[in-house]
Protein backbone atom coordinates (compact mmCIF):
# COMPACT_ATOMS: atom_id res chain seq x y z
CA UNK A 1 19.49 13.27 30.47
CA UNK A 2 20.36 16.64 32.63
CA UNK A 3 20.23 20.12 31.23
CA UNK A 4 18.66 22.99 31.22
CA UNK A 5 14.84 24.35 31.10
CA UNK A 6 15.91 26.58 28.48
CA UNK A 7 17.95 23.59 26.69
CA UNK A 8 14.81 21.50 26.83
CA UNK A 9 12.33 24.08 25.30
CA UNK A 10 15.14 24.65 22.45
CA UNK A 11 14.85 20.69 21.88
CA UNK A 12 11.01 21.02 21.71
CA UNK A 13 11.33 23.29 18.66
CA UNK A 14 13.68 21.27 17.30
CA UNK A 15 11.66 18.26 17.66
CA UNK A 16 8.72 19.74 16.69
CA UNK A 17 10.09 21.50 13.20
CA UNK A 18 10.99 17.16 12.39
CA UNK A 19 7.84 16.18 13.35
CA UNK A 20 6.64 18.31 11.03
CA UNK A 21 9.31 17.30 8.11
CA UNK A 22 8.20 13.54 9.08
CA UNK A 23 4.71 14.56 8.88
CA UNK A 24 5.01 15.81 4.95
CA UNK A 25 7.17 13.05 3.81
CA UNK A 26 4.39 10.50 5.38
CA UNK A 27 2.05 12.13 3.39
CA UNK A 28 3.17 12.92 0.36
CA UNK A 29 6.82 11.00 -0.24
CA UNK A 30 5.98 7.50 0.99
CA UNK A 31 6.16 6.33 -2.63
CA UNK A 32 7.57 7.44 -6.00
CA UNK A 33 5.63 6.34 -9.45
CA UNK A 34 6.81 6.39 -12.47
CA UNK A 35 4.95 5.25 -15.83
CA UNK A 36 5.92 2.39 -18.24
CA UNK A 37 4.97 1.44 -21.70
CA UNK A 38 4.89 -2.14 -22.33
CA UNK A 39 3.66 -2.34 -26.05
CA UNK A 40 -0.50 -1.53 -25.18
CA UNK A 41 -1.69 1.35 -26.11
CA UNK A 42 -1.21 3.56 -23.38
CA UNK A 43 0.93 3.59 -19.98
CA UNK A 44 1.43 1.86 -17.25
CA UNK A 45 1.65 3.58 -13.69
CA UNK A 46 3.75 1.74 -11.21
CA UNK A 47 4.27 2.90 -7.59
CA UNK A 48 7.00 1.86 -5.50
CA UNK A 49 7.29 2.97 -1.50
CA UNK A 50 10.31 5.23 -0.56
CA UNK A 51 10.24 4.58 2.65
CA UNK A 52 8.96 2.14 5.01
CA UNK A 53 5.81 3.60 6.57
CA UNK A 54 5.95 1.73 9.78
CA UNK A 55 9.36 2.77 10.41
CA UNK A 56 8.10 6.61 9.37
CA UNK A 57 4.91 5.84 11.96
CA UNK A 58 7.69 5.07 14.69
CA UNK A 59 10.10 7.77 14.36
CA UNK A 60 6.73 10.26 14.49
CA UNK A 61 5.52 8.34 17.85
CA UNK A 62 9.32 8.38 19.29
CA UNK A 63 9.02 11.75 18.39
CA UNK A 64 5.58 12.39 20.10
CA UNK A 65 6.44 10.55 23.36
CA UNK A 66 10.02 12.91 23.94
CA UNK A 67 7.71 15.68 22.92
CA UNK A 68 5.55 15.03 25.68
CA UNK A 69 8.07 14.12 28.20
CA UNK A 70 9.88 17.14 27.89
CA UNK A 71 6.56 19.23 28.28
CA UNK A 72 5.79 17.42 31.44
CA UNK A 73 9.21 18.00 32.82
CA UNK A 74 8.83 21.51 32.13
CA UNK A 75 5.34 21.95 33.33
CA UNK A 76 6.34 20.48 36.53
CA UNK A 77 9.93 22.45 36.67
CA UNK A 78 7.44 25.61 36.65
CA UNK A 79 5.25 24.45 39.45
CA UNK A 80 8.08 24.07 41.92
CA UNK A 81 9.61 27.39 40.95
CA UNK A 82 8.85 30.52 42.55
CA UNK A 83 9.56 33.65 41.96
CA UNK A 84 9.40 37.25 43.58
CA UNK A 85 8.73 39.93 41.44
CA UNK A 86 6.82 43.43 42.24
CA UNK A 87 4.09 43.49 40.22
CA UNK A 88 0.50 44.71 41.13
CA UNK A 89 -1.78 42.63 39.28
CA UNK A 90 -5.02 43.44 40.74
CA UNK A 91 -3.97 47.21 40.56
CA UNK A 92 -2.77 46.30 36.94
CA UNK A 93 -5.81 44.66 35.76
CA UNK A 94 -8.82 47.04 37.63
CA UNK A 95 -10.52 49.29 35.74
CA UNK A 96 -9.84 52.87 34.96
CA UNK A 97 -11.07 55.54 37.05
């Protein structure tokens, strides 16, 4: 896929705000409970899974691997790019006289 740095990094937060959504309902919405009374004193909790925790485990890795991929891209978009700007950095960052 072609587009832009700046289309990229807006995919990284995108991506990044799911993995976090994906994250939370791993750990804490993987299974519902609910309790049942079947003539003992007392209840009976029963847990059931939501969702299927491998296929939550895969999204999260698909996730992690375009995550990365785009970061790489980027990092090595940067390196080739110059640019020319007039800044003075060692004047910038000396000391005050």
């Amino acid at each position: 896929m072609k587009e832009s740095i700046s289309s990229f990094l807006s995919m990284q937060t995108a991506l990044n705000q799911r993995r976090t959504q994906l994250n939370e309902l791993k750990n804490a919405a993987t299974s519902h409970s609910y309790d049942t009374y079947d003539g003992t004193p007392g209840k009976k909790t029963i847990s059931e899974p939501t969702y299927d925790i491998k296929k939550v485990d895969k999204k999260l890795t698909d996730i992690n691997k375009a995550l990365f991929k785009i970061d790489q891209a980027i990092k090595r978009s940067n390196a080739m790019t110059e640019m020319d700007l007039a800044v003075d950095f060692d004047s910038l960052m000396s000391e005050i006289e």
